[in-house]
C-alpha atoms as a PDB file:
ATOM      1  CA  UNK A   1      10.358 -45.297 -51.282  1.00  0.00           C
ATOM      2  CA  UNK A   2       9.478 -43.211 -47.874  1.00  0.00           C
ATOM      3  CA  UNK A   3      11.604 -43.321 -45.091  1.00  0.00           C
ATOM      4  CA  UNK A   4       9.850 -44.128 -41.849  1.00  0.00           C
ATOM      5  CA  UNK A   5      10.486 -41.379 -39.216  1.00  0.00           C
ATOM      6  CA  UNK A   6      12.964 -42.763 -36.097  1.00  0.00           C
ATOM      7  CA  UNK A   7      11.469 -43.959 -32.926  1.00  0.00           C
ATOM      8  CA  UNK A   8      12.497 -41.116 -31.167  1.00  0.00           C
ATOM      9  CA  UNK A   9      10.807 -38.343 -33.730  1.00  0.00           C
ATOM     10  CA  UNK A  10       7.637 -40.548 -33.437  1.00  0.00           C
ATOM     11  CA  UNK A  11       6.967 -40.847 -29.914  1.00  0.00           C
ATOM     12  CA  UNK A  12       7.696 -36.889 -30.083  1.00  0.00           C
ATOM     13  CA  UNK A  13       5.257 -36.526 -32.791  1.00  0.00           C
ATOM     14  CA  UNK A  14       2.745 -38.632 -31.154  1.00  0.00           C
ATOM     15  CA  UNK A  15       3.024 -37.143 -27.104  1.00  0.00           C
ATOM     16  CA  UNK A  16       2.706 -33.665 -28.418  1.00  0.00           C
ATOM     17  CA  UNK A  17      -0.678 -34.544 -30.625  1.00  0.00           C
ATOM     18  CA  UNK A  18      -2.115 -36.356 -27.229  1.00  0.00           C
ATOM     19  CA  UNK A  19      -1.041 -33.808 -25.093  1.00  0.00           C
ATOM     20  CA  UNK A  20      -2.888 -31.064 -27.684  1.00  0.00           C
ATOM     21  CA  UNK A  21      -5.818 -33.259 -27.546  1.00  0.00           C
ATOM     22  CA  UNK A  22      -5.997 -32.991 -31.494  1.00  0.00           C
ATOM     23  CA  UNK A  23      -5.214 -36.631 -33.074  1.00  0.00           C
ATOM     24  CA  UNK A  24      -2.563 -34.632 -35.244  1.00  0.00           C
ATOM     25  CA  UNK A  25      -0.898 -37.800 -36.279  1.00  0.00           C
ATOM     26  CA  UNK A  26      -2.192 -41.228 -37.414  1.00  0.00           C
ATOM     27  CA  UNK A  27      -0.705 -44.745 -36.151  1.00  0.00           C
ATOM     28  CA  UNK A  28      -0.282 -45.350 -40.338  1.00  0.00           C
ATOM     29  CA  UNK A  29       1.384 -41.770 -41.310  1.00  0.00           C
ATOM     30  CA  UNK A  30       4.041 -42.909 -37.916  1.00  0.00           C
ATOM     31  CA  UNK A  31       4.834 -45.858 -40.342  1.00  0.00           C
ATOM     32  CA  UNK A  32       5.169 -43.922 -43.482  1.00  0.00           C
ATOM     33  CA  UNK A  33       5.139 -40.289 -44.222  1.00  0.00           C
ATOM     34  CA  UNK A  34       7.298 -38.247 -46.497  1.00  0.00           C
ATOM     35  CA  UNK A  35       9.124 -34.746 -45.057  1.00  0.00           C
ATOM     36  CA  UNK A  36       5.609 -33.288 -46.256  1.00  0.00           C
ATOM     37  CA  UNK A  37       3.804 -34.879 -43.925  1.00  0.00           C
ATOM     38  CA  UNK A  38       5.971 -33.754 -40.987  1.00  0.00           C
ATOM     39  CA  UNK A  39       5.805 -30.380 -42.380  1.00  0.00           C
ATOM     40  CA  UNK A  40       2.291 -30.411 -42.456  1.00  0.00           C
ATOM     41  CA  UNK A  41       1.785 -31.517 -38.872  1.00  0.00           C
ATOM     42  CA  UNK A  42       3.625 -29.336 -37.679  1.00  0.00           C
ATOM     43  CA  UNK A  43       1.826 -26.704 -39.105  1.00  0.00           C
ATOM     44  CA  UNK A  44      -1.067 -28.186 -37.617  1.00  0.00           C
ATOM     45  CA  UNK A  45       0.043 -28.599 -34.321  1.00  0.00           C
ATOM     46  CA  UNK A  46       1.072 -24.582 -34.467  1.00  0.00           C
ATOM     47  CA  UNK A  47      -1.890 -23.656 -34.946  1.00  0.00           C
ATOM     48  CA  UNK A  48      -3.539 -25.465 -32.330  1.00  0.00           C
ATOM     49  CA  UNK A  49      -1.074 -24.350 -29.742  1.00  0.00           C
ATOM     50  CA  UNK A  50      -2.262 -20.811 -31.215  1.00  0.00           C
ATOM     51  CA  UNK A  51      -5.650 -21.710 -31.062  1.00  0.00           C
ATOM     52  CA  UNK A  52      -5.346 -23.088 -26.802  1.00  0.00           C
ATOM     53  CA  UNK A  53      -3.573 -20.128 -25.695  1.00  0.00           C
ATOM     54  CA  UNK A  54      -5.832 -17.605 -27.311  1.00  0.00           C
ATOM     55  CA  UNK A  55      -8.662 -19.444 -25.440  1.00  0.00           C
ATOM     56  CA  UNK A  56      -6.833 -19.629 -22.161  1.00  0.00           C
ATOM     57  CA  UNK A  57      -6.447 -15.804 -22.764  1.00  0.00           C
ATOM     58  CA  UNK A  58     -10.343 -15.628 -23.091  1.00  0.00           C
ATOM     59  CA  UNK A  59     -10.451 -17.398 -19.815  1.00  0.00           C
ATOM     60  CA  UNK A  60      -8.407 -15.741 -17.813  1.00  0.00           C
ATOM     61  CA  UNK A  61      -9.136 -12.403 -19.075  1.00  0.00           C
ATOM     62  CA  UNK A  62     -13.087 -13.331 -18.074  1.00  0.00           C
ATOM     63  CA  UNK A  63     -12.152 -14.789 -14.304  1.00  0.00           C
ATOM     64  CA  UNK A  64      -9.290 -11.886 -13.839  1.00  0.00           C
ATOM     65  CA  UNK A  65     -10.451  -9.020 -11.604  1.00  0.00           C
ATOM     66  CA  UNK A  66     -11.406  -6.186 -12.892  1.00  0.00           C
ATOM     67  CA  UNK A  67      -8.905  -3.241 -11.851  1.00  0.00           C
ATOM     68  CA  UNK A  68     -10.555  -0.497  -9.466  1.00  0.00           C
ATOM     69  CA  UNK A  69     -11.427   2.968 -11.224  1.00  0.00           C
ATOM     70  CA  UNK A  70      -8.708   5.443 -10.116  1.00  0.00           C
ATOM     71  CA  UNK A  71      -9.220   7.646  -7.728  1.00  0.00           C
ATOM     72  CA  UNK A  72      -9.935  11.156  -8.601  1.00  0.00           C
ATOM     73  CA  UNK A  73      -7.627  13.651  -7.363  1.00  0.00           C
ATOM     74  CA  UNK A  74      -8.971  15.677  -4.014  1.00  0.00           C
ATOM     75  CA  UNK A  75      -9.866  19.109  -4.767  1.00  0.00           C
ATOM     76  CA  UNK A  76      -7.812  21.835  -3.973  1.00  0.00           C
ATOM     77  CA  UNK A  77      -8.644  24.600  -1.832  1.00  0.00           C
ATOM     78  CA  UNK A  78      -8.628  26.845  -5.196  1.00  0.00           C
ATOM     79  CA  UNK A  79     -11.040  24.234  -6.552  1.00  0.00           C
ATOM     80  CA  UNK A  80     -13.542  24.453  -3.459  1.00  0.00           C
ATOM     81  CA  UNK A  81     -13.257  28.104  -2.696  1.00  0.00           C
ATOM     82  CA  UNK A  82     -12.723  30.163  -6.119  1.00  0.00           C
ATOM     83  CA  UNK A  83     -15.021  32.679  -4.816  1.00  0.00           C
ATOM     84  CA  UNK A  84     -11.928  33.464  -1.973  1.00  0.00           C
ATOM     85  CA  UNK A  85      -8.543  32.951  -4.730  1.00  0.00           C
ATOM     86  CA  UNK A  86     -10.543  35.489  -7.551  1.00  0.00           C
ATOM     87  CA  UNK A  87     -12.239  37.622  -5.060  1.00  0.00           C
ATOM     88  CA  UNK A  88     -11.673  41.721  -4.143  1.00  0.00           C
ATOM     89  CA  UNK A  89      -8.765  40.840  -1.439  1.00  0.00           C
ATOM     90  CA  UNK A  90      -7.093  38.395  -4.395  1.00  0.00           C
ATOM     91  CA  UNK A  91      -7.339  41.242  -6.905  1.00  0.00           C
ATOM     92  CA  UNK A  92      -5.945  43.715  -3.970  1.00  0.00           C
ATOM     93  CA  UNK A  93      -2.793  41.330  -3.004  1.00  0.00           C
ATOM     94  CA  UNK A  94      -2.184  40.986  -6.667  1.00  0.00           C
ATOM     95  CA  UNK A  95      -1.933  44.941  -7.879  1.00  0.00           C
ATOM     96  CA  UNK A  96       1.089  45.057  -5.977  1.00  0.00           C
ATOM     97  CA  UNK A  97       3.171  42.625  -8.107  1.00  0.00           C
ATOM     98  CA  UNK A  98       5.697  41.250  -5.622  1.00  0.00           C
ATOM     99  CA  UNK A  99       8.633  39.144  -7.331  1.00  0.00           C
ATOM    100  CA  UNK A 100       8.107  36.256  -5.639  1.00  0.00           C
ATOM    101  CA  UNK A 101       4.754  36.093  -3.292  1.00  0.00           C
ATOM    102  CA  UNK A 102       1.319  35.730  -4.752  1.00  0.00           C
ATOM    103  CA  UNK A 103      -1.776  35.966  -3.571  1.00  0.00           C
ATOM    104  CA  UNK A 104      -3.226  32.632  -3.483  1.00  0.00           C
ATOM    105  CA  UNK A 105       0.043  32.302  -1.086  1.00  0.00           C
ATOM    106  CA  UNK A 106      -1.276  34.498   1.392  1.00  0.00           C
ATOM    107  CA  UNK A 107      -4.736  33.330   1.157  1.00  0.00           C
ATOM    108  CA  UNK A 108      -4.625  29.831   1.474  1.00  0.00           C
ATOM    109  CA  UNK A 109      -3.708  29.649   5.419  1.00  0.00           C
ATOM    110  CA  UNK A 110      -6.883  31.755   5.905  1.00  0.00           C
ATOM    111  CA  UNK A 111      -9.064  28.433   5.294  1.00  0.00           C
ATOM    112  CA  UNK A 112      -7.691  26.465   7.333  1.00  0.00           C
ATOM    113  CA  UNK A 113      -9.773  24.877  10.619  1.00  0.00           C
ATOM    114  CA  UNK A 114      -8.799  24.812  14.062  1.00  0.00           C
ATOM    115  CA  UNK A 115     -10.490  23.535  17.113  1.00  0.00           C
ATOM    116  CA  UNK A 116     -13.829  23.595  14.625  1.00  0.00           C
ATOM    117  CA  UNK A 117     -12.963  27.576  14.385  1.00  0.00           C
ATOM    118  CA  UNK A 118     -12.163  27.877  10.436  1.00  0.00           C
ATOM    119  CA  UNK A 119     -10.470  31.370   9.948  1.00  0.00           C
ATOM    120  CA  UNK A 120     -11.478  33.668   7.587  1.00  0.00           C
ATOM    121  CA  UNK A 121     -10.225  36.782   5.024  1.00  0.00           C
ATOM    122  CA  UNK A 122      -9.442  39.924   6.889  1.00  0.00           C
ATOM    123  CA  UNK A 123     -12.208  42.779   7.127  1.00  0.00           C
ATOM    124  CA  UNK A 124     -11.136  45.484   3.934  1.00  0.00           C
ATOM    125  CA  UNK A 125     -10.770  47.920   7.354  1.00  0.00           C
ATOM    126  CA  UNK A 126      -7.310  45.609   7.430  1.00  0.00           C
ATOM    127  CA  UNK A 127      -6.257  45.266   4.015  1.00  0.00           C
ATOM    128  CA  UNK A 128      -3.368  48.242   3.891  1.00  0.00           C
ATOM    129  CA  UNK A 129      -1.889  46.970   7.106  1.00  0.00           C
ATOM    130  CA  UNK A 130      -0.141  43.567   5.053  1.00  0.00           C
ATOM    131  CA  UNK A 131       1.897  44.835   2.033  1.00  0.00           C
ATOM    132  CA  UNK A 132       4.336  45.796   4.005  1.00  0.00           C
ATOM    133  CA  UNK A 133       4.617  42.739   5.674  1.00  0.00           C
ATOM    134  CA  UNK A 134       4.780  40.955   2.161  1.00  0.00           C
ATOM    135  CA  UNK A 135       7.419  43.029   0.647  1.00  0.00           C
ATOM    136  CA  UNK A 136       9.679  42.196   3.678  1.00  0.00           C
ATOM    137  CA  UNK A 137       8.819  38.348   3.379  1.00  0.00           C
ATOM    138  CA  UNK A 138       9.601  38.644  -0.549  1.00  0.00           C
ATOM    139  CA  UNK A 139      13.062  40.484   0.131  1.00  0.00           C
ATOM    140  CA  UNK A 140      13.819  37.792   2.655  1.00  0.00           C
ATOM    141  CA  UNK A 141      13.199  35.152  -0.154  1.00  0.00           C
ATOM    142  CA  UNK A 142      15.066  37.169  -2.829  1.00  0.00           C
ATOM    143  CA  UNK A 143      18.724  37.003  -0.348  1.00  0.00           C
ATOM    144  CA  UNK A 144      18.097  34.171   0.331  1.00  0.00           C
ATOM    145  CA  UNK A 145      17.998  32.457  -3.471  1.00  0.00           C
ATOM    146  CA  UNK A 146      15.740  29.977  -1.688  1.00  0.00           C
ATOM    147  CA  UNK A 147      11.724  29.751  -2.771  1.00  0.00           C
ATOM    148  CA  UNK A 148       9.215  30.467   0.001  1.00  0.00           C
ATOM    149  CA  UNK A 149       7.781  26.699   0.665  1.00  0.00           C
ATOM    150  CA  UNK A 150       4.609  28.247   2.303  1.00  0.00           C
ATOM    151  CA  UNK A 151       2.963  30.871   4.597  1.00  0.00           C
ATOM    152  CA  UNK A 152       1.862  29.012   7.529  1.00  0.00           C
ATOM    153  CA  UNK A 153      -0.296  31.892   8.978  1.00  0.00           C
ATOM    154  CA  UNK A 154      -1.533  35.277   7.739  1.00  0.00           C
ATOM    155  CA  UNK A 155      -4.683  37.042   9.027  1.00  0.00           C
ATOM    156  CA  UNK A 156      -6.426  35.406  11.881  1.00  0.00           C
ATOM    157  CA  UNK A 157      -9.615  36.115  13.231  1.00  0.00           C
ATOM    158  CA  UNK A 158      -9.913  36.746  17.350  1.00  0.00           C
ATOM    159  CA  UNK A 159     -11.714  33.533  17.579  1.00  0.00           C
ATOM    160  CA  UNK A 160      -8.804  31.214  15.438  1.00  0.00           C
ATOM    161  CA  UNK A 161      -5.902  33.036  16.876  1.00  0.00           C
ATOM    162  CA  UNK A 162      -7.580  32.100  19.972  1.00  0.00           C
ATOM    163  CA  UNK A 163      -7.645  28.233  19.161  1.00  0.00           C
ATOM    164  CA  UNK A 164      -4.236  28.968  18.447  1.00  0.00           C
ATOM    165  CA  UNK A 165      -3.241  30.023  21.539  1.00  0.00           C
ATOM    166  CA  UNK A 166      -2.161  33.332  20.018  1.00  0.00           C
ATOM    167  CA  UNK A 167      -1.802  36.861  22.069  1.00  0.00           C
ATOM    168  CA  UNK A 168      -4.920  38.826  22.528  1.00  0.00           C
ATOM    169  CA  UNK A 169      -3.354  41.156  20.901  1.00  0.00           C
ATOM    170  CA  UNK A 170      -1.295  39.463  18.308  1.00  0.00           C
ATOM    171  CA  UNK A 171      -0.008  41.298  14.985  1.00  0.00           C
ATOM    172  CA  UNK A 172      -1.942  38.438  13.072  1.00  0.00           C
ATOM    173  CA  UNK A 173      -5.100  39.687  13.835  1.00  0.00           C
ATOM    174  CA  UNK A 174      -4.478  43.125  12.714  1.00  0.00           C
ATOM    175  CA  UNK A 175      -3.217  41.660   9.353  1.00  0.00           C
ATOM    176  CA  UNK A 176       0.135  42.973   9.208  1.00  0.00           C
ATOM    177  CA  UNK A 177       2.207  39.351  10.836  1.00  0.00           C
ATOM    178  CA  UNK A 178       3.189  36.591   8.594  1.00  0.00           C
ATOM    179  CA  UNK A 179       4.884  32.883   9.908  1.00  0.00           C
ATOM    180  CA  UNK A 180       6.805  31.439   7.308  1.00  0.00           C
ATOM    181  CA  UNK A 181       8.408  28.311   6.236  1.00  0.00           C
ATOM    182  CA  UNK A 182      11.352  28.929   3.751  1.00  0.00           C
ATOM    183  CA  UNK A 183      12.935  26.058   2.154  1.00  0.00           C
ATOM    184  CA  UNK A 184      16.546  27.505   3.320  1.00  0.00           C
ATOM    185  CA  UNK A 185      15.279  26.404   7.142  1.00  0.00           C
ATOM    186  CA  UNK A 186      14.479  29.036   9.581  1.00  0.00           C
ATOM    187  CA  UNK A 187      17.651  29.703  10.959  1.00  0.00           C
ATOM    188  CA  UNK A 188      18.718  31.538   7.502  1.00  0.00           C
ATOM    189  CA  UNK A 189      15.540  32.776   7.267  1.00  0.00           C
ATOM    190  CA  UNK A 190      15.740  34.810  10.782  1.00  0.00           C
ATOM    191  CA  UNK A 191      19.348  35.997  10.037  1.00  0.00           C
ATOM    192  CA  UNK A 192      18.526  37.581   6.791  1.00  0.00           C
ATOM    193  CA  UNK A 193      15.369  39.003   8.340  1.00  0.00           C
ATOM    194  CA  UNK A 194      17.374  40.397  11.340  1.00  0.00           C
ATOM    195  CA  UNK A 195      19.628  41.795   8.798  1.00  0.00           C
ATOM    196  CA  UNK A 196      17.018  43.910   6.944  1.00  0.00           C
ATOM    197  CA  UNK A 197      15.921  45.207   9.923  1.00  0.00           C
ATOM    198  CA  UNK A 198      19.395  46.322  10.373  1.00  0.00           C
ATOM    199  CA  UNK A 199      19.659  48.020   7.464  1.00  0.00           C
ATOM    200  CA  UNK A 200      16.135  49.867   8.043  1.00  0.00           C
ATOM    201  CA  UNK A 201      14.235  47.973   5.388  1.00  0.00           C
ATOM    202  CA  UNK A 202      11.785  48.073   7.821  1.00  0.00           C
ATOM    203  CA  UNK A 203      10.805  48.471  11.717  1.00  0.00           C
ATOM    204  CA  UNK A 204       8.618  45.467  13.432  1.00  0.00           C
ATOM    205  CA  UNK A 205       9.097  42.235  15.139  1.00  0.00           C
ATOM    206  CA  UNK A 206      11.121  39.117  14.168  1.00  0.00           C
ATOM    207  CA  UNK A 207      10.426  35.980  15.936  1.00  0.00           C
ATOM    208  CA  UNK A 208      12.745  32.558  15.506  1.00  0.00           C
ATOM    209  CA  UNK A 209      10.504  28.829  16.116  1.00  0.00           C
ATOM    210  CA  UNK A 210      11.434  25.524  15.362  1.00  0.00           C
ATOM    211  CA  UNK A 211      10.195  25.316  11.888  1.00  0.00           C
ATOM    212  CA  UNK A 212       9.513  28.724  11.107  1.00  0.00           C
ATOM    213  CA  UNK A 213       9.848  32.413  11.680  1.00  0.00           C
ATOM    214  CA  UNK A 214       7.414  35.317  12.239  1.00  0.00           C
ATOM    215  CA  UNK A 215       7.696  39.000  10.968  1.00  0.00           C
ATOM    216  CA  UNK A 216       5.838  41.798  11.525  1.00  0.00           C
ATOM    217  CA  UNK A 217       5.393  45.450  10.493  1.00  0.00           C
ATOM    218  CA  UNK A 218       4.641  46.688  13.794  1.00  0.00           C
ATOM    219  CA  UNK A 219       6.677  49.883  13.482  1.00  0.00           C
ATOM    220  CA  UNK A 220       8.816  49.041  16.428  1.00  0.00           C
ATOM    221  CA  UNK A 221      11.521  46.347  16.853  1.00  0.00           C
ATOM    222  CA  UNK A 222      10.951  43.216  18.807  1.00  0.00           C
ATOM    223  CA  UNK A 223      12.837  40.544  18.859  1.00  0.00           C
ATOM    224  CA  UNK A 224      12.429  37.021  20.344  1.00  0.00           C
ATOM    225  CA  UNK A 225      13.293  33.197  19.969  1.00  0.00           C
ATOM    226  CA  UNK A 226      10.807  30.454  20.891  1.00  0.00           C
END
């Protein structure tokens, strides 16, 4: 003889099969029904709680937004000017193998833009007058254990050094004057530099600024602090 199911299991039984919307349960199995039957509505009522959420996933997967494309990386100045970073001056900076320094370094701050006045690679007149400029910026680098972060000017042309309030007659322009940020900060930077000088590693200017410092191969010492 079945056992009929408690009031309790059969209002559960029967608010779950409304709320589904799926008539899972008869008023006659709620008066008699074996552990079978239970069994089998439940398995039932599983799946059509499977069967609802993979259609609300439909839905909201057809109303969601669709995410944006990503945004493709800008360029880099290698990327829009290989013509400059594989060119004769690259080749030229690179035969001299510095230990630290290369040449896409020391090219870079020749694109960059000023007042609309972009500057521009030195004339090959120019070329021999920056090695020695390098070697002193690489020795600075190697004391101080420190990378180079960047050169923030190299080679300018009359008309950029202009825009950048430079000295008619400033060492950039004749290619042999780099500014450079180290990551040690400038003050370290300009002591070590003042010290080579000292020890006649080389003969030029050394300039102190807030955020960088300036060196020169002049072939004369000149000193100043901005």
């Amino acid at each position: 003889m079945s056992k009929a199911p408690s009031l309790t299991r059969r209002r559960w039984l029967w608010g779950l099969g409304r709320w589904c919307g799926a008539g899972l349960v008869s008023a006659k199995a709620l008066e008699n029904f074996e552990r079978e039957d239970l069994d089998k509505g439940l398995a039932q009522l599983e799946k059509g709680w499977s069967s609802l959420q993979e259609n609300l996933a439909e839905q909201a997967e057809e109303f969601s937004p669709q995410p944006s494309p990503p945004t493709p990386p800008r360029p880099t100045l290698r990327e829009l000017h290989p013509e400059l970073y594989e060119g004769d001056y690259a080749h030229f900076l690179a035969q001299h193998s510095f230990r630290y320094i290369q040449a896409h370094e020391v090219i870079t701050p020749h694109l960059r833009t000023r007042g609309g006045v972009t500057n521009g690679l030195p004339p090959s007149s120019l070329w021999h007058n920056l090695p020695a400029t390098l070697k002193v910026a690489d020795e600075i680098r190697h004391r101080l254990g420190t990378p180079l972060s960047y050169i923030t000017s190299a080679y300018r042309t009359p008309a950029y050094n202009s825009m950048c309030g430079g000295a008619s007659r400033s060492h950039h322009t004749r290619n042999n004057a780099l500014d450079l940020v180290y990551e040690a900060g400038p003050e370290a930077a300009h002591k070590v530099a003042m010290q080579l000088r000292k020890e006649g590693f080389f003969r030029g200017g050394v300039g102190l600024y807030s955020g960088f410092i300036h060196i020169d191969t002049r072939g004369y010492n000149a000193s100043w602090k901005a």
